[in-house]
C-alpha atoms as a PDB file:
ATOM      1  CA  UNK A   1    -176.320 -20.539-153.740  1.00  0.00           C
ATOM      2  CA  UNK A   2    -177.045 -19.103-150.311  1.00  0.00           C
ATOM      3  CA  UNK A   3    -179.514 -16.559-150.001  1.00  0.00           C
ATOM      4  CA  UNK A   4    -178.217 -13.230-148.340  1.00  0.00           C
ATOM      5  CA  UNK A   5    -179.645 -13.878-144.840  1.00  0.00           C
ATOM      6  CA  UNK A   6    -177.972 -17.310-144.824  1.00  0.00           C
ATOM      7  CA  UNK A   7    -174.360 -15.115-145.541  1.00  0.00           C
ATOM      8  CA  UNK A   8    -174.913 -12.738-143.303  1.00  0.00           C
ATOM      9  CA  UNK A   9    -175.511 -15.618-140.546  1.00  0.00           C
ATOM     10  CA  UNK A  10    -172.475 -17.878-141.942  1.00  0.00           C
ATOM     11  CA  UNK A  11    -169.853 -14.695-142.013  1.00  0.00           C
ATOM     12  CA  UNK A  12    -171.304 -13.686-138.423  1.00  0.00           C
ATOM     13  CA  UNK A  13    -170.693 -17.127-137.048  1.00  0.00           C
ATOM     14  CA  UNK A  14    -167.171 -17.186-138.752  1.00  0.00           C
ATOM     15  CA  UNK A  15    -166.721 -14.353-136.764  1.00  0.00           C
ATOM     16  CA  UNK A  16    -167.745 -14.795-133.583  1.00  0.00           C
ATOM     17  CA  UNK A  17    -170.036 -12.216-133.069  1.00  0.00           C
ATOM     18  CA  UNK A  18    -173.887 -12.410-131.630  1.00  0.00           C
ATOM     19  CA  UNK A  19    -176.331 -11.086-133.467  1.00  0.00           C
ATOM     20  CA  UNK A  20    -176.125  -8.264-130.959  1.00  0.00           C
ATOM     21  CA  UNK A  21    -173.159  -7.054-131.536  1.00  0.00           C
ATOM     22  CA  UNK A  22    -173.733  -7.013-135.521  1.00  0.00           C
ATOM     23  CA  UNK A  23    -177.051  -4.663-134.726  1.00  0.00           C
ATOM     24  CA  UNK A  24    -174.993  -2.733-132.089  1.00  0.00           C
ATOM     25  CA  UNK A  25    -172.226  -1.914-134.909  1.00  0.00           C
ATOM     26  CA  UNK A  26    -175.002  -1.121-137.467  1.00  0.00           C
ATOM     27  CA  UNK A  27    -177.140   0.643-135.572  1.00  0.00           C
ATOM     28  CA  UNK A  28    -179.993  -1.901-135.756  1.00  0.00           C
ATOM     29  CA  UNK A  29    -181.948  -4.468-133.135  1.00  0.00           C
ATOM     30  CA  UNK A  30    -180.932  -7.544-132.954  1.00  0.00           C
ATOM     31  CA  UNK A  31    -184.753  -8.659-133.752  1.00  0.00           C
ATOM     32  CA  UNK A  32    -183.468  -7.102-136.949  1.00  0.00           C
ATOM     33  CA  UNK A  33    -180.432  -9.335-137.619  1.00  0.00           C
ATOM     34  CA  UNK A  34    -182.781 -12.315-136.615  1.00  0.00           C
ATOM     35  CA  UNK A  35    -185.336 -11.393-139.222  1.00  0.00           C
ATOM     36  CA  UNK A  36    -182.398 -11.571-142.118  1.00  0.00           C
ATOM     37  CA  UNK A  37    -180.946 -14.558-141.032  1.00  0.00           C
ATOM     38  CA  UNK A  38    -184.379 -16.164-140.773  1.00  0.00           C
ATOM     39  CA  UNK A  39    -185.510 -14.824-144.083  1.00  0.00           C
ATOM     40  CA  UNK A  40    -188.076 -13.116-142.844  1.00  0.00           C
ATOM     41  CA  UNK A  41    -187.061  -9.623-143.812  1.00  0.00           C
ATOM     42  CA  UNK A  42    -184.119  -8.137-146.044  1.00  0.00           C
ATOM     43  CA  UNK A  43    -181.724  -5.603-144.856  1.00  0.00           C
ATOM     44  CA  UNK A  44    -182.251  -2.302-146.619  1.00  0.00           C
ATOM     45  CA  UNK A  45    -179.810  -2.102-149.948  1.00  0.00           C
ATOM     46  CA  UNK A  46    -178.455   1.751-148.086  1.00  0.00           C
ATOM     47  CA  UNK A  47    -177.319  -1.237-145.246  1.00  0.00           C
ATOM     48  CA  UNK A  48    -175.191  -3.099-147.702  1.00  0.00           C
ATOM     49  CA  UNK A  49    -172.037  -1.347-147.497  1.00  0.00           C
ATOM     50  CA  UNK A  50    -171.703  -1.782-143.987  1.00  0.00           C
ATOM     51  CA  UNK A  51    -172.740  -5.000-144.013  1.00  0.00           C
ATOM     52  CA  UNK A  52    -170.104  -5.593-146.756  1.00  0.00           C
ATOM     53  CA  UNK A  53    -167.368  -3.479-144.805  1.00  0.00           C
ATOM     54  CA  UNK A  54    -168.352  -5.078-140.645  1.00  0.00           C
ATOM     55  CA  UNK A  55    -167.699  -8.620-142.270  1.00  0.00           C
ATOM     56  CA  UNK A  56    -164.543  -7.100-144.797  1.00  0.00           C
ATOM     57  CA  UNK A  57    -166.436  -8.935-147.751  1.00  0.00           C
ATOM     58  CA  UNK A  58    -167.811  -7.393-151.585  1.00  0.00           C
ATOM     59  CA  UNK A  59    -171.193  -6.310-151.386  1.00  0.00           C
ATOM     60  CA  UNK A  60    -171.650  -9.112-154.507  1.00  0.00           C
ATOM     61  CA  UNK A  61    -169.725 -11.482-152.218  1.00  0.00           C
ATOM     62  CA  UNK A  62    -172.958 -10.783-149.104  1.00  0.00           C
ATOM     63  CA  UNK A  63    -175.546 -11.760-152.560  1.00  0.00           C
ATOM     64  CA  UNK A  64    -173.271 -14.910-153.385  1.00  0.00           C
ATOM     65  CA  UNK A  65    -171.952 -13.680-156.970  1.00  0.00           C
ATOM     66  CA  UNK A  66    -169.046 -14.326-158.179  1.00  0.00           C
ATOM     67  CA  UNK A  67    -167.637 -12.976-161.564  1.00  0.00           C
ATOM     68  CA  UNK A  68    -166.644 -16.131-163.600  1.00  0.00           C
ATOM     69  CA  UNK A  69    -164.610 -13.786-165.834  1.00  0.00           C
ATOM     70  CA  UNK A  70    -162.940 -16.865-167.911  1.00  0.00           C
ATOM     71  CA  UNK A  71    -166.538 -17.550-168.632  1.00  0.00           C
ATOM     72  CA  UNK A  72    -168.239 -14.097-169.207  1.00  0.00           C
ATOM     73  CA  UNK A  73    -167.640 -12.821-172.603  1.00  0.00           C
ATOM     74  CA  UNK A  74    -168.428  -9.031-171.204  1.00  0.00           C
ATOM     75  CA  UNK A  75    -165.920 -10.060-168.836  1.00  0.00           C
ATOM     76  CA  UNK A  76    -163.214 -11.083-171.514  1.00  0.00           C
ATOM     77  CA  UNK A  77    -163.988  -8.520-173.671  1.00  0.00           C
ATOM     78  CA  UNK A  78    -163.527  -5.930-170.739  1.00  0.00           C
ATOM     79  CA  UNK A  79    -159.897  -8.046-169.954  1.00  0.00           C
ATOM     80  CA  UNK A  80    -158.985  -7.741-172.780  1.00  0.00           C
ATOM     81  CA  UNK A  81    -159.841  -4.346-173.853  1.00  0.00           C
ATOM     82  CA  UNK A  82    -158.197  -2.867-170.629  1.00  0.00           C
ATOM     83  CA  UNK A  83    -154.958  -5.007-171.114  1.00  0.00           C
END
């Protein structure tokens, strides 16, 4: 599982962008965009929708989770119920 600076470097390369232009378009330095993608700092969780929306990902998909619903029994149960 990649950690969350590691995604936020991966979906920034995928996109073309320097790091920036990601701080320019969330109002951060660049030094701070380094600092994630170096693990050396987190971006603050009020940061995550933005991060989530500027890369047009979940903010679960930016933490690497994935519902496995056919394996969740919450998730079956909440299938189910709602079907």
């Amino acid at each position: 599982m990649n950690t969350i600076g590691q995604t936020i470097k991966q979906l920034r390369r995928a996109r073309g962008v320097t790091q920036e232009e990601l701080a320019g378009a969330l109002n951060v330095t660049y030094q701070a965009v380094s600092k994630w993608e170096n693990e050396m700092a987190q971006p603050d969780i009020m940061m995550m929708p933005a991060l989530a929306a500027y890369f047009g990902v979940t903010i679960d998909e930016l933490f690497g989770y994935k519902l496995d619903v056919g394996r969740s029994a919450k998730g079956r149960c909440f299938v189910k119920c709602a079907g």
